[in-house]
C-alpha atoms as a PDB file:
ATOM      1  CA  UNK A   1       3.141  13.554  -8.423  1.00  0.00           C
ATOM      2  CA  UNK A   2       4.085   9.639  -7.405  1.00  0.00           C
ATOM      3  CA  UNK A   3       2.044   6.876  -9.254  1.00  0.00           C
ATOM      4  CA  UNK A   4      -1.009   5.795  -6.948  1.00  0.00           C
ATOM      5  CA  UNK A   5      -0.103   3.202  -4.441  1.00  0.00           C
ATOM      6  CA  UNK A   6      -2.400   0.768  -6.127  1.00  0.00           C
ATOM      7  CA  UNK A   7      -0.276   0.566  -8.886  1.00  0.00           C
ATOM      8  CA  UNK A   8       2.862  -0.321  -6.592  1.00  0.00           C
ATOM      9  CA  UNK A   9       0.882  -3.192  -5.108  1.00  0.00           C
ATOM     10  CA  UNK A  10       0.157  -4.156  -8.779  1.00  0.00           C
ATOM     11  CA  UNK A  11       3.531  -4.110  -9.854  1.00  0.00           C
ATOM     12  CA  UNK A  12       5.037  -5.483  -6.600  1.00  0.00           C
ATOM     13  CA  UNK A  13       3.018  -8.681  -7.419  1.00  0.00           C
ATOM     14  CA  UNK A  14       2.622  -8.925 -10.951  1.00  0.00           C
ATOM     15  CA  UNK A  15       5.092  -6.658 -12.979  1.00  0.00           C
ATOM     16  CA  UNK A  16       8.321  -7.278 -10.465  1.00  0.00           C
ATOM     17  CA  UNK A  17       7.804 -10.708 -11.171  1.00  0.00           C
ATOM     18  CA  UNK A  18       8.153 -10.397 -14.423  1.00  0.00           C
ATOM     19  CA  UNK A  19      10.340  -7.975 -14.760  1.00  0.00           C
ATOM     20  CA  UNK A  20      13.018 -10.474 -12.045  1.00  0.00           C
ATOM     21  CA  UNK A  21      14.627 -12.283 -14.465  1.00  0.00           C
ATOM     22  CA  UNK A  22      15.328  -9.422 -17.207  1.00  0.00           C
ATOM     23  CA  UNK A  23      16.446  -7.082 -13.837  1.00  0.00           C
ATOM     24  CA  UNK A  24      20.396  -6.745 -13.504  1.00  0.00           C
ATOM     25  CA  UNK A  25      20.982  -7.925 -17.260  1.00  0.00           C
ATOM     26  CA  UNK A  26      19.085  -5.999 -19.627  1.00  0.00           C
ATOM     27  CA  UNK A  27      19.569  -2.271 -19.620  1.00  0.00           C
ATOM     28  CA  UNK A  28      17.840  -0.279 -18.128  1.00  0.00           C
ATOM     29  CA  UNK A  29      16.459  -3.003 -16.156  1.00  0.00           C
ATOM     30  CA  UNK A  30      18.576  -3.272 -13.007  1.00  0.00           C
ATOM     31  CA  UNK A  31      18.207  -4.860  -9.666  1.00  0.00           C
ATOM     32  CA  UNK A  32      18.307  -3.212  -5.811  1.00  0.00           C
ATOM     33  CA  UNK A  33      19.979  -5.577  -3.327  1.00  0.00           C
ATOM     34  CA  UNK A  34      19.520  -4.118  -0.067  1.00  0.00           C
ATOM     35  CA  UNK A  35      18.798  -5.485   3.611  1.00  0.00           C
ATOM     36  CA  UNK A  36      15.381  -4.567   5.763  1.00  0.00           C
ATOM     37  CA  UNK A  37      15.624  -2.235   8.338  1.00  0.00           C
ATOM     38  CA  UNK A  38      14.294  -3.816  11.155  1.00  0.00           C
ATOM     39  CA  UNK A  39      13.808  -7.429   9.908  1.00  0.00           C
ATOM     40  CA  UNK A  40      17.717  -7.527   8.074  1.00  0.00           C
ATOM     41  CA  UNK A  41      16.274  -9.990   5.660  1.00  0.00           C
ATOM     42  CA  UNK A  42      17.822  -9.313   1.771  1.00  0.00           C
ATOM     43  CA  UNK A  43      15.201  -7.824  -0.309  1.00  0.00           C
ATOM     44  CA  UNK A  44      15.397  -7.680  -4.320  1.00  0.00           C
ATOM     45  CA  UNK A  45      14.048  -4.998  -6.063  1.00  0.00           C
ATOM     46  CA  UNK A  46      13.512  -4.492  -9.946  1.00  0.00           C
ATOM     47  CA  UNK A  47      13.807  -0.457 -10.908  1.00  0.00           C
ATOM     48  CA  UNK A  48      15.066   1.262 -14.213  1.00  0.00           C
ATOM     49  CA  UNK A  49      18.166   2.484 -13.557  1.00  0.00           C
ATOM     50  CA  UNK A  50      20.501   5.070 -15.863  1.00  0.00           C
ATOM     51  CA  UNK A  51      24.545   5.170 -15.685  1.00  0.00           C
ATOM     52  CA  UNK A  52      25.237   8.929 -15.416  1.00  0.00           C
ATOM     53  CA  UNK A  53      29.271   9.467 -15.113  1.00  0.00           C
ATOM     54  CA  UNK A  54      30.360   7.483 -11.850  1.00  0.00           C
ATOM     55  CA  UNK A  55      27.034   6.982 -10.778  1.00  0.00           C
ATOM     56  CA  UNK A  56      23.611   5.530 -11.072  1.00  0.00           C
ATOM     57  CA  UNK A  57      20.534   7.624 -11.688  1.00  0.00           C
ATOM     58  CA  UNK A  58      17.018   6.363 -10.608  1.00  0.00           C
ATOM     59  CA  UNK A  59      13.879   7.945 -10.893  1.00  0.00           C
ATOM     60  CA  UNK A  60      11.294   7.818  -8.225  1.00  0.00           C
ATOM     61  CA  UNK A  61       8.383   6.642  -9.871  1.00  0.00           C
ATOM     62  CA  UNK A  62       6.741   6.219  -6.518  1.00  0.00           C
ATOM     63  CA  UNK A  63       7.729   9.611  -4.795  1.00  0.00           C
ATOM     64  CA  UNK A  64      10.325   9.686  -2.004  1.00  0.00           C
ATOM     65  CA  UNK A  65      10.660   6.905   1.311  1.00  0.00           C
ATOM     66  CA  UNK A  66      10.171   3.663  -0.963  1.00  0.00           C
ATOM     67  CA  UNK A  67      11.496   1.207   1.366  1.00  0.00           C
ATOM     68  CA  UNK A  68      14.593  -0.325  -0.970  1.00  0.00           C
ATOM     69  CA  UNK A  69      14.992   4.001  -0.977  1.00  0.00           C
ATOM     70  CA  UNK A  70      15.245   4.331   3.210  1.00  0.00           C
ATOM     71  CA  UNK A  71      17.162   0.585   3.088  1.00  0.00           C
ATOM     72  CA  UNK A  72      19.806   2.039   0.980  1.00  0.00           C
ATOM     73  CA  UNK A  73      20.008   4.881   2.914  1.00  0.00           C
ATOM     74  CA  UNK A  74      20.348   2.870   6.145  1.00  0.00           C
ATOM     75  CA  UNK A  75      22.618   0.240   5.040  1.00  0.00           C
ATOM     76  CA  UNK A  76      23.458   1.011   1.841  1.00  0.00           C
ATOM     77  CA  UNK A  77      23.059  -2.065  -0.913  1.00  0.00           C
ATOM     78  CA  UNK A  78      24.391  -3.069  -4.312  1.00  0.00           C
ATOM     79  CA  UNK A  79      23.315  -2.229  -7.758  1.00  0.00           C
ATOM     80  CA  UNK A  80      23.306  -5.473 -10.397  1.00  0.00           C
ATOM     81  CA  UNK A  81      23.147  -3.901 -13.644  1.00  0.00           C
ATOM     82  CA  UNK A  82      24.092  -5.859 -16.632  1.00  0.00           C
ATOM     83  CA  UNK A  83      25.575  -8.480 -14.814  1.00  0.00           C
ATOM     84  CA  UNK A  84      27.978  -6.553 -12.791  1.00  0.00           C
ATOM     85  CA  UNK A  85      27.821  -5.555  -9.406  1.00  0.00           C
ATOM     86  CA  UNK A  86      28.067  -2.007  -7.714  1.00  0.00           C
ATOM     87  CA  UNK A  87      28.784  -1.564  -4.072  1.00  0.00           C
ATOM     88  CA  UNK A  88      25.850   1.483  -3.717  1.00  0.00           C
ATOM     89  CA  UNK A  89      27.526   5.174  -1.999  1.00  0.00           C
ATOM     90  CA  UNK A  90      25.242   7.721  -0.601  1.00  0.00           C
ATOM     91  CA  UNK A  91      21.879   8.552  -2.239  1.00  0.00           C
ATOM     92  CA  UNK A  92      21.628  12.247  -3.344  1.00  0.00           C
ATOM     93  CA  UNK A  93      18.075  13.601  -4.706  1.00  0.00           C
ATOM     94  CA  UNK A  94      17.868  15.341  -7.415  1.00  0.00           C
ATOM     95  CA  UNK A  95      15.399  17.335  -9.696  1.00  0.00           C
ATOM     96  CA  UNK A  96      14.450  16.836 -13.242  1.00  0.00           C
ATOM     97  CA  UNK A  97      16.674  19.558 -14.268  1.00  0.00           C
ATOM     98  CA  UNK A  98      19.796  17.687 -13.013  1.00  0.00           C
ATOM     99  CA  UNK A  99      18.716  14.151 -14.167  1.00  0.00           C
ATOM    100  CA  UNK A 100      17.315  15.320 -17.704  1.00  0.00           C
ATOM    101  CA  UNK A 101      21.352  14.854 -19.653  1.00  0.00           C
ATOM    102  CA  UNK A 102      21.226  11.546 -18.246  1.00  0.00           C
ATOM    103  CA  UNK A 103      18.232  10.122 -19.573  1.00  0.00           C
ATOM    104  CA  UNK A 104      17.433   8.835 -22.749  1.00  0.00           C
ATOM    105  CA  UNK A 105      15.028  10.890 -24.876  1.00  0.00           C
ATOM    106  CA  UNK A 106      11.675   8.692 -24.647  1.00  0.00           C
ATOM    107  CA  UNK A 107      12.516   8.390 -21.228  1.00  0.00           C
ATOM    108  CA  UNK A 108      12.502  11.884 -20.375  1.00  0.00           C
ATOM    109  CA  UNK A 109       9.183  12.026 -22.267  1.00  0.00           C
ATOM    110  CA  UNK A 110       7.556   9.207 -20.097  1.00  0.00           C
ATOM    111  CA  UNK A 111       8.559  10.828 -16.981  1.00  0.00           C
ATOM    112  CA  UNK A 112       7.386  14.246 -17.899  1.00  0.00           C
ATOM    113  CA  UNK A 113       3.941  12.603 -18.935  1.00  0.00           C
ATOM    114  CA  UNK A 114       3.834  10.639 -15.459  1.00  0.00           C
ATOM    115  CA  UNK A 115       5.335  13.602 -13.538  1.00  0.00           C
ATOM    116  CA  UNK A 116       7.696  12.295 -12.008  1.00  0.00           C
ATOM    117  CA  UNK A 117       9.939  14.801 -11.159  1.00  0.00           C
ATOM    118  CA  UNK A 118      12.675  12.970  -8.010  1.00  0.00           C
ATOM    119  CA  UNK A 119      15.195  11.360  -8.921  1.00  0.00           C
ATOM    120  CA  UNK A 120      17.803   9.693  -6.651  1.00  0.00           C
ATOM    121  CA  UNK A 121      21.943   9.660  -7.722  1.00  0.00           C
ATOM    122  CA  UNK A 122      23.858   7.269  -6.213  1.00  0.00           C
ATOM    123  CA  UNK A 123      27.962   6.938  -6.377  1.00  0.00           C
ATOM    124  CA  UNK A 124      28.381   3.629  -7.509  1.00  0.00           C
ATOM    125  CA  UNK A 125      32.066   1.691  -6.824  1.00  0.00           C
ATOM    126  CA  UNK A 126      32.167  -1.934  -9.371  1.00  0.00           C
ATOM    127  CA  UNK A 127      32.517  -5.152  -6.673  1.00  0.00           C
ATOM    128  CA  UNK A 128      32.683  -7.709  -9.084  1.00  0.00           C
ATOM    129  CA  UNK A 129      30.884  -9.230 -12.224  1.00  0.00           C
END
């Protein structure tokens, strides 16, 4: 079950700004850098984001078809996460049961609590730091 969509419009204008200048340099903090669909304008977008082998795991707090979700999948984007950046493959969903050895313990508790159980995995190739 995706948080209520008054909480995204809460966080898109109070906690995302906040959250900007930690995003892309302190774990797990990362930052989405991905172009509208129809507008092609560069959107930034804080999320918590969890190295899993060559890859990035993300959960879905909101449920699936988050824009920066469908502009990755259009366009693809870049990852900044700890100062580097990742050129951003092909999004793959994937359950709880799959994400779980990638997670950190009290993160797999908070995400159980808020039931959030999609998760996205996406190949990640290093562009530069």
């Amino acid at each position: 079950m995706p948080l209520p969509k008054i909480v995204g419009r809460f966080n898109r204008k109070v906690t995302n700004r906040i959250a900007r200048p930690l995003a892309g340099r302190v774990p797990p903090f990362a930052m989405v850098v991905h172009r509208g669909r129809r507008s092609g304008r560069e959107y930034r977008t804080p999320i918590f984001a969890f190295p899993c082998e060559d890859s990035f795991l993300i959960a879905l707090t909101y449920g699936k078809g988050t824009d920066w979700e469908r502009n990755i999948r259009a366009a693809g984007g870049e990852l900044i996460y700890r100062g580097q950046r990742y050129r951003l493959g092909e999004p793959v969903a994937v359950g709880q049961d799959a994400a779980s050895p990638c997670l950190p313990a009290p993160v797999r508790i908070v995400l159980r609590w808020t039931r959030t159980g999609d998760f996205l995995q996406i190949p990640s190739a290093t562009e530069r730091s």
